[in-house]
PDB file of N, CA and C in Angstrom:
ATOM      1  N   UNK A   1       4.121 -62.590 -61.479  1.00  0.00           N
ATOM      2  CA  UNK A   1       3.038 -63.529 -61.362  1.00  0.00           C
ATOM      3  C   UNK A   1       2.386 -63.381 -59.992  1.00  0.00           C
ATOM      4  N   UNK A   2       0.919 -63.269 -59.970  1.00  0.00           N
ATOM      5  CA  UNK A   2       1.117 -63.214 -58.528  1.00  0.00           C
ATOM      6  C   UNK A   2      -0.334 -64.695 -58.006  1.00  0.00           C
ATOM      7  N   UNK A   3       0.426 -64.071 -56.612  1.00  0.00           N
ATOM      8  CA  UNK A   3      -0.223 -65.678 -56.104  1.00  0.00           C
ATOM      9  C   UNK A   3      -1.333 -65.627 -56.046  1.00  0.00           C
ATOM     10  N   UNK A   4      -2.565 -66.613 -55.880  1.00  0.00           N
ATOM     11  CA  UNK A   4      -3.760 -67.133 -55.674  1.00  0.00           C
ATOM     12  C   UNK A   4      -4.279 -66.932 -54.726  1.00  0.00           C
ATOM     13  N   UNK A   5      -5.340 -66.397 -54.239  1.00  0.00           N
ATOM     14  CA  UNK A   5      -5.809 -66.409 -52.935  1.00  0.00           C
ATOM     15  C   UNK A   5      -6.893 -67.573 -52.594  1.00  0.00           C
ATOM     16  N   UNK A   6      -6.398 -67.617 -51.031  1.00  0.00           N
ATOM     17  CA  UNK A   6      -6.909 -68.753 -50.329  1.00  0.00           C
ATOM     18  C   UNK A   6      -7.647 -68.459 -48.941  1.00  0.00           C
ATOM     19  N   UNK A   7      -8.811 -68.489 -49.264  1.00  0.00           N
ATOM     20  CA  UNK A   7     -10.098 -68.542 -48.057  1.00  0.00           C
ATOM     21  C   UNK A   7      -9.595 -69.167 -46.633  1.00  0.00           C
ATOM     22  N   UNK A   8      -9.109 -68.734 -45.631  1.00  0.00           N
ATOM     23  CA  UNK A   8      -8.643 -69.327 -44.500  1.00  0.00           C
ATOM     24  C   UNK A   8     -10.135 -69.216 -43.753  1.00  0.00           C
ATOM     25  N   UNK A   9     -10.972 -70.223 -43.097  1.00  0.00           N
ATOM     26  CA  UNK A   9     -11.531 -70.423 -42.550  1.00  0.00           C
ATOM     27  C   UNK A   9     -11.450 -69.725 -41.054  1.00  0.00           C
ATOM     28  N   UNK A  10     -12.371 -68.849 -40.210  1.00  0.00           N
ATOM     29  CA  UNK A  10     -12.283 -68.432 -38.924  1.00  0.00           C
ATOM     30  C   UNK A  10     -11.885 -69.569 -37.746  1.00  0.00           C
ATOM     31  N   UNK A  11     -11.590 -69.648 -36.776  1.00  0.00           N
ATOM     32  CA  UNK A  11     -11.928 -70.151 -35.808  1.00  0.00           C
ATOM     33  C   UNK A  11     -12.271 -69.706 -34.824  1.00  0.00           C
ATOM     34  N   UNK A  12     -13.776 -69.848 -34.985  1.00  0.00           N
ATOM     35  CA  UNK A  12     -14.200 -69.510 -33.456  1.00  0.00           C
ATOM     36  C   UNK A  12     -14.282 -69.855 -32.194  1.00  0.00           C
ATOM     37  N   UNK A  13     -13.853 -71.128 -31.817  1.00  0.00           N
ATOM     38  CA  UNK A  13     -14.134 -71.889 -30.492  1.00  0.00           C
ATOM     39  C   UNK A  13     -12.346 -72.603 -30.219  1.00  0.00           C
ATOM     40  N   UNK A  14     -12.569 -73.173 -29.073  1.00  0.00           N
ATOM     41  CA  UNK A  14     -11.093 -73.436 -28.429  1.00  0.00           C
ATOM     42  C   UNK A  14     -11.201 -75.056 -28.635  1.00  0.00           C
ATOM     43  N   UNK A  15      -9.740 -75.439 -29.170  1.00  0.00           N
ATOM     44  CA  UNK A  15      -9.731 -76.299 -30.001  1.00  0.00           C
ATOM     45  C   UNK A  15      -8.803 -77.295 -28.770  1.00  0.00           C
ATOM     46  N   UNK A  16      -9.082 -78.454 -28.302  1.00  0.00           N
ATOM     47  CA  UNK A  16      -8.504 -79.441 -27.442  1.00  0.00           C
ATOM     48  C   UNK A  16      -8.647 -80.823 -28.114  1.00  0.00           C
ATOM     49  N   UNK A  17      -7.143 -80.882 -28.646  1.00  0.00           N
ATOM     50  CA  UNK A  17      -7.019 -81.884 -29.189  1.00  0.00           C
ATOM     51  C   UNK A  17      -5.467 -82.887 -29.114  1.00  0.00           C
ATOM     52  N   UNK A  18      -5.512 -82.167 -28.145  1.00  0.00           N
ATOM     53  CA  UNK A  18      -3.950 -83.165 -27.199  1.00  0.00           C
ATOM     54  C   UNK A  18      -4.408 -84.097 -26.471  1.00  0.00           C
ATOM     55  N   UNK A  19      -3.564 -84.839 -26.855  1.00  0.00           N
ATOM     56  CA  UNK A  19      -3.408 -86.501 -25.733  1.00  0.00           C
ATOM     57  C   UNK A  19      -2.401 -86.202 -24.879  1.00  0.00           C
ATOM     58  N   UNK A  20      -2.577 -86.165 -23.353  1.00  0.00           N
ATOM     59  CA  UNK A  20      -2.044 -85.990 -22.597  1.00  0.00           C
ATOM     60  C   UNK A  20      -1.601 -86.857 -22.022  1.00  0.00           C
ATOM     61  N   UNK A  21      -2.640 -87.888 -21.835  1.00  0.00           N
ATOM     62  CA  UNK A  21      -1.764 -89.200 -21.328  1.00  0.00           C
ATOM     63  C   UNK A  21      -2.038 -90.532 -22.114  1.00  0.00           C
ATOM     64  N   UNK A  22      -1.039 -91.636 -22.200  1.00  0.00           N
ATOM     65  CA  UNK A  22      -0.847 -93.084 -23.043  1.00  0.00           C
ATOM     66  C   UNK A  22      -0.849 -93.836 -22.203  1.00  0.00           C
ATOM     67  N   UNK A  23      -1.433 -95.234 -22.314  1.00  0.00           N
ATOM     68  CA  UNK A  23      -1.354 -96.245 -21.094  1.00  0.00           C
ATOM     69  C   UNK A  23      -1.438 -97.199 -22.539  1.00  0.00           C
ATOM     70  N   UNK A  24      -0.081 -98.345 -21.845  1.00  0.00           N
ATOM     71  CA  UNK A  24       0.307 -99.376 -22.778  1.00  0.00           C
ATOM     72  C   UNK A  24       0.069-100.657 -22.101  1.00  0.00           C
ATOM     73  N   UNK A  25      -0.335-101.615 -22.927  1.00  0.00           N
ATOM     74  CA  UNK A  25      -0.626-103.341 -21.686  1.00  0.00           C
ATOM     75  C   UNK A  25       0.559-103.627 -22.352  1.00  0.00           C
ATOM     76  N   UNK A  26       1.860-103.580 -22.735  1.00  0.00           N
ATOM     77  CA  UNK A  26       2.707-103.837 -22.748  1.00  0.00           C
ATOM     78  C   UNK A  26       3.987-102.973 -22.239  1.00  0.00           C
ATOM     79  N   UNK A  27       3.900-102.747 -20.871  1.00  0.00           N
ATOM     80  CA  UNK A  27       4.825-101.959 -20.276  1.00  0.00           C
ATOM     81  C   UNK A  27       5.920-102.491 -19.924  1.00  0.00           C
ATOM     82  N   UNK A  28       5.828-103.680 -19.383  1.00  0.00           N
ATOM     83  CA  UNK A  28       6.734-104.975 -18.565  1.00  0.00           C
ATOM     84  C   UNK A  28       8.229-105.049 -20.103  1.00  0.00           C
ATOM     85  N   UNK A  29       7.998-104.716 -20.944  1.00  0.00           N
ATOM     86  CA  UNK A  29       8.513-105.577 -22.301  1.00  0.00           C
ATOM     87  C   UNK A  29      10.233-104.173 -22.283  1.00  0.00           C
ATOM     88  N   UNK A  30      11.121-104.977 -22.360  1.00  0.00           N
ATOM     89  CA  UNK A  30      12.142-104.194 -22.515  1.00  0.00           C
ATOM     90  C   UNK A  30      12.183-103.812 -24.050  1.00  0.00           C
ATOM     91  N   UNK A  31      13.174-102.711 -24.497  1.00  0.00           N
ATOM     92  CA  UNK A  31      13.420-102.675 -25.484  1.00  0.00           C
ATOM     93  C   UNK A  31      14.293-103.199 -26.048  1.00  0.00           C
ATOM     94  N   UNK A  32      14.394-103.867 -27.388  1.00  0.00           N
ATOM     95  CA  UNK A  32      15.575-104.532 -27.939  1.00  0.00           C
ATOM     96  C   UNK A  32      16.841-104.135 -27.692  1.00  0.00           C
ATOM     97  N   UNK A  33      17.411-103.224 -27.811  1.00  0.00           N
ATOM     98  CA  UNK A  33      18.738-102.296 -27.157  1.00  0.00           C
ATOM     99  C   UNK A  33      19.347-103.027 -25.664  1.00  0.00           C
ATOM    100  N   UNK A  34      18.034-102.822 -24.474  1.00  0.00           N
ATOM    101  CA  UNK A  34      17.524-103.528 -23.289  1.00  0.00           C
ATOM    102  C   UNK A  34      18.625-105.147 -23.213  1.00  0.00           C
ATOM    103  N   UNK A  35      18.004-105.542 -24.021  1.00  0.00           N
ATOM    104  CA  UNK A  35      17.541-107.134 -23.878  1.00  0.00           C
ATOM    105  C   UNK A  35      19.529-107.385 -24.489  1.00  0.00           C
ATOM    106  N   UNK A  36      19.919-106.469 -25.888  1.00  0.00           N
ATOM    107  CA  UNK A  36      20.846-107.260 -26.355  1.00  0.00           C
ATOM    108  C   UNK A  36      22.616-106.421 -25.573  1.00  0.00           C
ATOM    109  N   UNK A  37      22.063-105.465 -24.367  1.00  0.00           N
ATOM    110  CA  UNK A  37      22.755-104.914 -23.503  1.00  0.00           C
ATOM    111  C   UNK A  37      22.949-105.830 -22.686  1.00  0.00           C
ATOM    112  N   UNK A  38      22.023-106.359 -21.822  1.00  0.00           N
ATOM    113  CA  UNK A  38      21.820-107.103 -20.804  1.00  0.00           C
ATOM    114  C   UNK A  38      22.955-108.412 -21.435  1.00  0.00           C
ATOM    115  N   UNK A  39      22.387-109.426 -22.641  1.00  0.00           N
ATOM    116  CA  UNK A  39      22.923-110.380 -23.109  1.00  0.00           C
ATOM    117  C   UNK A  39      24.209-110.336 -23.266  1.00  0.00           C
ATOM    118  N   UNK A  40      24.746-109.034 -23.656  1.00  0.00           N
ATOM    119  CA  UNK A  40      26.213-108.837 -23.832  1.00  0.00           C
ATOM    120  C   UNK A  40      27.132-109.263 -22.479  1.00  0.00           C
ATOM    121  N   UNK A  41      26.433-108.175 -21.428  1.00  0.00           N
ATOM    122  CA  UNK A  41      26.725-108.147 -19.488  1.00  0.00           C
ATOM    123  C   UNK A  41      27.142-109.316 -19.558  1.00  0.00           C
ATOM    124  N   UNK A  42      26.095-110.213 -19.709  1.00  0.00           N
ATOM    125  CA  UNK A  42      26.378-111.594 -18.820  1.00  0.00           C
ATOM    126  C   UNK A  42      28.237-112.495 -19.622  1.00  0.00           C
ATOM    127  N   UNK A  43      27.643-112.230 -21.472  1.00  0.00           N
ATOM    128  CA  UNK A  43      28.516-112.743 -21.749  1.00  0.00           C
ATOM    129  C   UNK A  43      30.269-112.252 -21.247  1.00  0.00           C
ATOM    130  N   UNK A  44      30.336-110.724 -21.446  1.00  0.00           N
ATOM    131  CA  UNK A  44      31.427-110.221 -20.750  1.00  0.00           C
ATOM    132  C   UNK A  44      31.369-110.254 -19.478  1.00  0.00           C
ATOM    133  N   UNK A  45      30.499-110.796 -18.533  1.00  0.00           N
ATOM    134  CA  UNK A  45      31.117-111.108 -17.032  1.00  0.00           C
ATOM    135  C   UNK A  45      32.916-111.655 -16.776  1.00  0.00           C
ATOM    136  N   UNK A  46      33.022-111.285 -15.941  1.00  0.00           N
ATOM    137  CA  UNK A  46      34.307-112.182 -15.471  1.00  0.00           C
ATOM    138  C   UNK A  46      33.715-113.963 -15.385  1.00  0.00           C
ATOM    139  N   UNK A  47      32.862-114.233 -14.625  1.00  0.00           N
ATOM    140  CA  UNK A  47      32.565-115.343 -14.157  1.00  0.00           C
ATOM    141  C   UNK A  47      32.142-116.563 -15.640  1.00  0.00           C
ATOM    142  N   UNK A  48      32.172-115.600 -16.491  1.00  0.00           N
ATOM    143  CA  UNK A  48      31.258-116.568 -17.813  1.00  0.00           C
ATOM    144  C   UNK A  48      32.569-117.105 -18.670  1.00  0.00           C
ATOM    145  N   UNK A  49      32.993-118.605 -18.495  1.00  0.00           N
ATOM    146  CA  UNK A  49      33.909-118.864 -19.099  1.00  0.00           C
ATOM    147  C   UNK A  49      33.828-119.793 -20.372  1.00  0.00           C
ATOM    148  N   UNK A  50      32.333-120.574 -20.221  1.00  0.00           N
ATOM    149  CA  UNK A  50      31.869-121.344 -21.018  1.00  0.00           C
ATOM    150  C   UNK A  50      30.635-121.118 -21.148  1.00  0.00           C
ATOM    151  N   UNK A  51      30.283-120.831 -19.884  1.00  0.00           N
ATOM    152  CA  UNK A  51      28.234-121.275 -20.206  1.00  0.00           C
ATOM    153  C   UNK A  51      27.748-120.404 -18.525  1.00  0.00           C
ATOM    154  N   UNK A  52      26.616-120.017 -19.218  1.00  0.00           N
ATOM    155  CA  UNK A  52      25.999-119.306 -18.142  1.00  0.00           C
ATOM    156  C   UNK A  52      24.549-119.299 -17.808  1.00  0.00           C
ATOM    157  N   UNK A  53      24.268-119.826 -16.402  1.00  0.00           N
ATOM    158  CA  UNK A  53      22.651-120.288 -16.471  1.00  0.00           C
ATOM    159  C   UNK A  53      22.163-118.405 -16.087  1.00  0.00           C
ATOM    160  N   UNK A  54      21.048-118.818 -17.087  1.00  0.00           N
ATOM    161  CA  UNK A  54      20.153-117.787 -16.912  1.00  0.00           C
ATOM    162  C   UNK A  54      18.810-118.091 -16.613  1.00  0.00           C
ATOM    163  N   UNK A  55      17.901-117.271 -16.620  1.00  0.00           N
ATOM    164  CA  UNK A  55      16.363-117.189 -16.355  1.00  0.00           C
ATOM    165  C   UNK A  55      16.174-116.107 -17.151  1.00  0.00           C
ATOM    166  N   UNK A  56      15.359-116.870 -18.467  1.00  0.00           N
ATOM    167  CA  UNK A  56      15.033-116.165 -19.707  1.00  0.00           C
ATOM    168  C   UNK A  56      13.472-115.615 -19.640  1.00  0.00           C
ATOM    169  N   UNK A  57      12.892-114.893 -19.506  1.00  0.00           N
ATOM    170  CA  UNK A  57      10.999-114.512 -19.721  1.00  0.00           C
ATOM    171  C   UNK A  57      10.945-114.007 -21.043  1.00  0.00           C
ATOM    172  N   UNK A  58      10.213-115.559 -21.435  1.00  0.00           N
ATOM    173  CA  UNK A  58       9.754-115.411 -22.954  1.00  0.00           C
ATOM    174  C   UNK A  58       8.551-115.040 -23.011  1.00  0.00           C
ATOM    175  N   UNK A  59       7.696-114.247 -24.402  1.00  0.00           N
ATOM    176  CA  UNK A  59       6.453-114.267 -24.660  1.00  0.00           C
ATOM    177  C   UNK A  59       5.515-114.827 -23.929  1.00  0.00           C
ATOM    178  N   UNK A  60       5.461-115.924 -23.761  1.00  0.00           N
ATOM    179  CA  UNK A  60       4.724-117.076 -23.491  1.00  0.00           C
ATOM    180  C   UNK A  60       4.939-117.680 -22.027  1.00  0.00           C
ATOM    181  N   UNK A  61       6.186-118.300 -21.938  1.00  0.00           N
ATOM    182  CA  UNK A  61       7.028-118.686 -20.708  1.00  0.00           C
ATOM    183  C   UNK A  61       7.939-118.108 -20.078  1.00  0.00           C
ATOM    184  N   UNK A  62       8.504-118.732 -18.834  1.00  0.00           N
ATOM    185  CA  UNK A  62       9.843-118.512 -18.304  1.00  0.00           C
ATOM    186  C   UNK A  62      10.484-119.399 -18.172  1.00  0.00           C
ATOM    187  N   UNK A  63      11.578-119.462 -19.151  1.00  0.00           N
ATOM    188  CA  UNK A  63      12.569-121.422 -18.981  1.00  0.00           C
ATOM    189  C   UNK A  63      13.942-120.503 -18.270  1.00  0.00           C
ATOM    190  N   UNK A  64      14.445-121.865 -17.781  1.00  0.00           N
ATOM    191  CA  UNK A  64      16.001-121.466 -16.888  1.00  0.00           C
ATOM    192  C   UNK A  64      16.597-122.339 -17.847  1.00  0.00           C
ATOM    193  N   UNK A  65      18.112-121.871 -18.505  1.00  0.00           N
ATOM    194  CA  UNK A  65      18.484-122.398 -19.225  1.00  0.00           C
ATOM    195  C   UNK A  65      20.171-121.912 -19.409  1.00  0.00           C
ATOM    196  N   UNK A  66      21.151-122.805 -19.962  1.00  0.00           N
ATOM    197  CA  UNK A  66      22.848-122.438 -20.277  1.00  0.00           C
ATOM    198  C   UNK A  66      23.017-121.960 -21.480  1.00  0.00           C
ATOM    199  N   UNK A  67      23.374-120.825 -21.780  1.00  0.00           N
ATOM    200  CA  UNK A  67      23.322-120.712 -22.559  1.00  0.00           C
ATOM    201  C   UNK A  67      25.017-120.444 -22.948  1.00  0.00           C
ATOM    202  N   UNK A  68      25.255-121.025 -24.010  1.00  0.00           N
ATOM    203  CA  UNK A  68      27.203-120.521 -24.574  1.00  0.00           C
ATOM    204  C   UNK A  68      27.780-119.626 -25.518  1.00  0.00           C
ATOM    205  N   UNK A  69      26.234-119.350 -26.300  1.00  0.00           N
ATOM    206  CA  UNK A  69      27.214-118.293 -27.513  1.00  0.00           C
ATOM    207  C   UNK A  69      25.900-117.715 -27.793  1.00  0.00           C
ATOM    208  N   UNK A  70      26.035-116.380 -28.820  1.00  0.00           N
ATOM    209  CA  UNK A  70      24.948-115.580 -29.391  1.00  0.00           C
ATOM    210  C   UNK A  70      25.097-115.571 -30.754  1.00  0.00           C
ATOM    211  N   UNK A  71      24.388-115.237 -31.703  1.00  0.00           N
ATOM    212  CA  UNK A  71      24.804-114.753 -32.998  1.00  0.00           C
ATOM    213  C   UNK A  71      23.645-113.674 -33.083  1.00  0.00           C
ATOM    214  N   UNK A  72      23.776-112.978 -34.400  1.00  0.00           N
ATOM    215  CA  UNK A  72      22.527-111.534 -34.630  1.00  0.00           C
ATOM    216  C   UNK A  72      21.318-112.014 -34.101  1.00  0.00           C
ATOM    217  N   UNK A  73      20.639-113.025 -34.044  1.00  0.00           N
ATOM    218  CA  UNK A  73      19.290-113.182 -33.997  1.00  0.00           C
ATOM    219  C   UNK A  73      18.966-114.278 -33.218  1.00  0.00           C
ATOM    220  N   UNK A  74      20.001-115.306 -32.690  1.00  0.00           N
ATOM    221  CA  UNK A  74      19.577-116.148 -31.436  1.00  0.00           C
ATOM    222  C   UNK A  74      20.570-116.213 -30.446  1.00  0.00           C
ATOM    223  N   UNK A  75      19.847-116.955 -29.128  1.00  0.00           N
ATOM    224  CA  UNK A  75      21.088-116.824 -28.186  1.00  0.00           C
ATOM    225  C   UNK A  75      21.343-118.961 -28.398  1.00  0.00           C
ATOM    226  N   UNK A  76      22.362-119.494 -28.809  1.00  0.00           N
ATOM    227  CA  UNK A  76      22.431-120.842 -28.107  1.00  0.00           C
ATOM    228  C   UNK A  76      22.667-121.596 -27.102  1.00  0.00           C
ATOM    229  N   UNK A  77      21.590-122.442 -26.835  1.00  0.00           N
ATOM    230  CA  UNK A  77      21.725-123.393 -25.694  1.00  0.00           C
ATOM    231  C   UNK A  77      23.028-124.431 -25.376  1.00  0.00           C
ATOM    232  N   UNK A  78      23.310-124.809 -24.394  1.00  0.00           N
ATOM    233  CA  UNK A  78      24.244-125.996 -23.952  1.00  0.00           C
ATOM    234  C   UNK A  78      23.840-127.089 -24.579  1.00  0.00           C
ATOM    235  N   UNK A  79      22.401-127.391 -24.761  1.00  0.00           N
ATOM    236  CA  UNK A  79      21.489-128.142 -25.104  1.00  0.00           C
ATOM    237  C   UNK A  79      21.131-128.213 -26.757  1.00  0.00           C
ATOM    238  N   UNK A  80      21.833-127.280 -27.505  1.00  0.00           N
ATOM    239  CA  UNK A  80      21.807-127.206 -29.121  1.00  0.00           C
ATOM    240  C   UNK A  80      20.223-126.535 -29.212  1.00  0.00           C
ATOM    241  N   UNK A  81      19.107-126.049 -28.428  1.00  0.00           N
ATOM    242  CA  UNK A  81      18.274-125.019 -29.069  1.00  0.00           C
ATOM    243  C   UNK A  81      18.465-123.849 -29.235  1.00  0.00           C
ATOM    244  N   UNK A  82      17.926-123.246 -29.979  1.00  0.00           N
ATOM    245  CA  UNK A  82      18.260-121.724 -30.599  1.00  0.00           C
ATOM    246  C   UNK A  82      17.082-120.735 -29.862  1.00  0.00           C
ATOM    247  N   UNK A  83      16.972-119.871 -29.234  1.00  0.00           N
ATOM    248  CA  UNK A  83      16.016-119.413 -28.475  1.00  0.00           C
ATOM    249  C   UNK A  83      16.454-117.712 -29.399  1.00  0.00           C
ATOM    250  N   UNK A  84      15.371-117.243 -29.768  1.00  0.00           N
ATOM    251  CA  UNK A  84      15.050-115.747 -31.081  1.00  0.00           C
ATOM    252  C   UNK A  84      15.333-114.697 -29.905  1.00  0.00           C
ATOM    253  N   UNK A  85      16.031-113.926 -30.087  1.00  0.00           N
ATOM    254  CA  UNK A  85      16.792-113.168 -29.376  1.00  0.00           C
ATOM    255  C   UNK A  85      15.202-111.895 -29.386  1.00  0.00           C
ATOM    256  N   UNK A  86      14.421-111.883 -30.647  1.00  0.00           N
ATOM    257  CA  UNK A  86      13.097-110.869 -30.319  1.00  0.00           C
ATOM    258  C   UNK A  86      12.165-111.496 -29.495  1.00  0.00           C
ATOM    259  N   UNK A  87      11.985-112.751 -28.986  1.00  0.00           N
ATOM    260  CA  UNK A  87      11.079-113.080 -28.429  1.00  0.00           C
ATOM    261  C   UNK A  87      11.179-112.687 -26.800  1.00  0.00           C
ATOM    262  N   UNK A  88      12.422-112.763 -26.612  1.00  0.00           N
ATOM    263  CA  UNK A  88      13.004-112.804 -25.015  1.00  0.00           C
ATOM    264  C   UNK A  88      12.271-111.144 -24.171  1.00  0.00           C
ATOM    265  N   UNK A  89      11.597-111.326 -23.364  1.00  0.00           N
ATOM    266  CA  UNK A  89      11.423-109.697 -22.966  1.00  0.00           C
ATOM    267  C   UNK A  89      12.013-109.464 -21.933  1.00  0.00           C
ATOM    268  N   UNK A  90      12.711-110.429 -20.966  1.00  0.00           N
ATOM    269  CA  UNK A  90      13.848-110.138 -19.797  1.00  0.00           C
ATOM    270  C   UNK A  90      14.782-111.666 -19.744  1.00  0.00           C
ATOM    271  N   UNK A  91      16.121-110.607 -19.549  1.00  0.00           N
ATOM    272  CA  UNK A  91      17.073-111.595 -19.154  1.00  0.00           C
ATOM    273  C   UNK A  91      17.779-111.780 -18.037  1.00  0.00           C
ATOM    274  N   UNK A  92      18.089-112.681 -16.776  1.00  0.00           N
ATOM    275  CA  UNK A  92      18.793-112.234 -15.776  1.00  0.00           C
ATOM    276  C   UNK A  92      19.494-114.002 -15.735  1.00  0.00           C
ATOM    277  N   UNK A  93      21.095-113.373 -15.401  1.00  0.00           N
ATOM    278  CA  UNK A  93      21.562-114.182 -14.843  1.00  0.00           C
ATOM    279  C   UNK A  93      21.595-114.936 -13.237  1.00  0.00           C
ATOM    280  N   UNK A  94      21.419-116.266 -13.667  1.00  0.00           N
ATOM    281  CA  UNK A  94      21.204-116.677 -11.785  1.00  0.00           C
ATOM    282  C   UNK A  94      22.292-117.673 -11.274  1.00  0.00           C
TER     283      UNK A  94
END
């Protein structure tokens, strides 16, 4: 059987069509990996025996807050709120 032929078009001119450089307005933003690394740190500190104040930078805000336990998808407060573990873009203990 034989194959079909197919018209390949010339190219005559020099073809520049690379992106060389990306600029993001969201650079500041850790990656999830980031954020649930960091969260782990604090909880395995030596010093964290119950509750540990942090300084959370949310979307929106920055609250200082205790926090005592995590589960998959929030971290909980001392205070019984649930703060979304995707919203958080930095965590540091203070």
């Amino acid at each position: 059987m034989e194959k079909p032929r197919v018209f390949a078009n010339p190219i005559d001119k020099q073809i520049n069509n690379v992106q060389n450089l990306f600029r993001s307005n969201d650079s500041d933003r850790s990656s999830p990996k980031d954020i649930n690394k960091k969260i782990n740190e604090i909880f395995a500190a030596n010093n964290h025996v119950y509750k540990s104040r942090v300084k959370i930078t949310l979307k929106d805000k920055v609250v200082e807050k205790d926090i005592v336990g995590k589960t998959n998808i929030n971290l909980l407060t001392l205070d019984g709120e649930l703060i979304k573990i995707t919203d958080i873009i930095n965590i540091e203990k203070i």
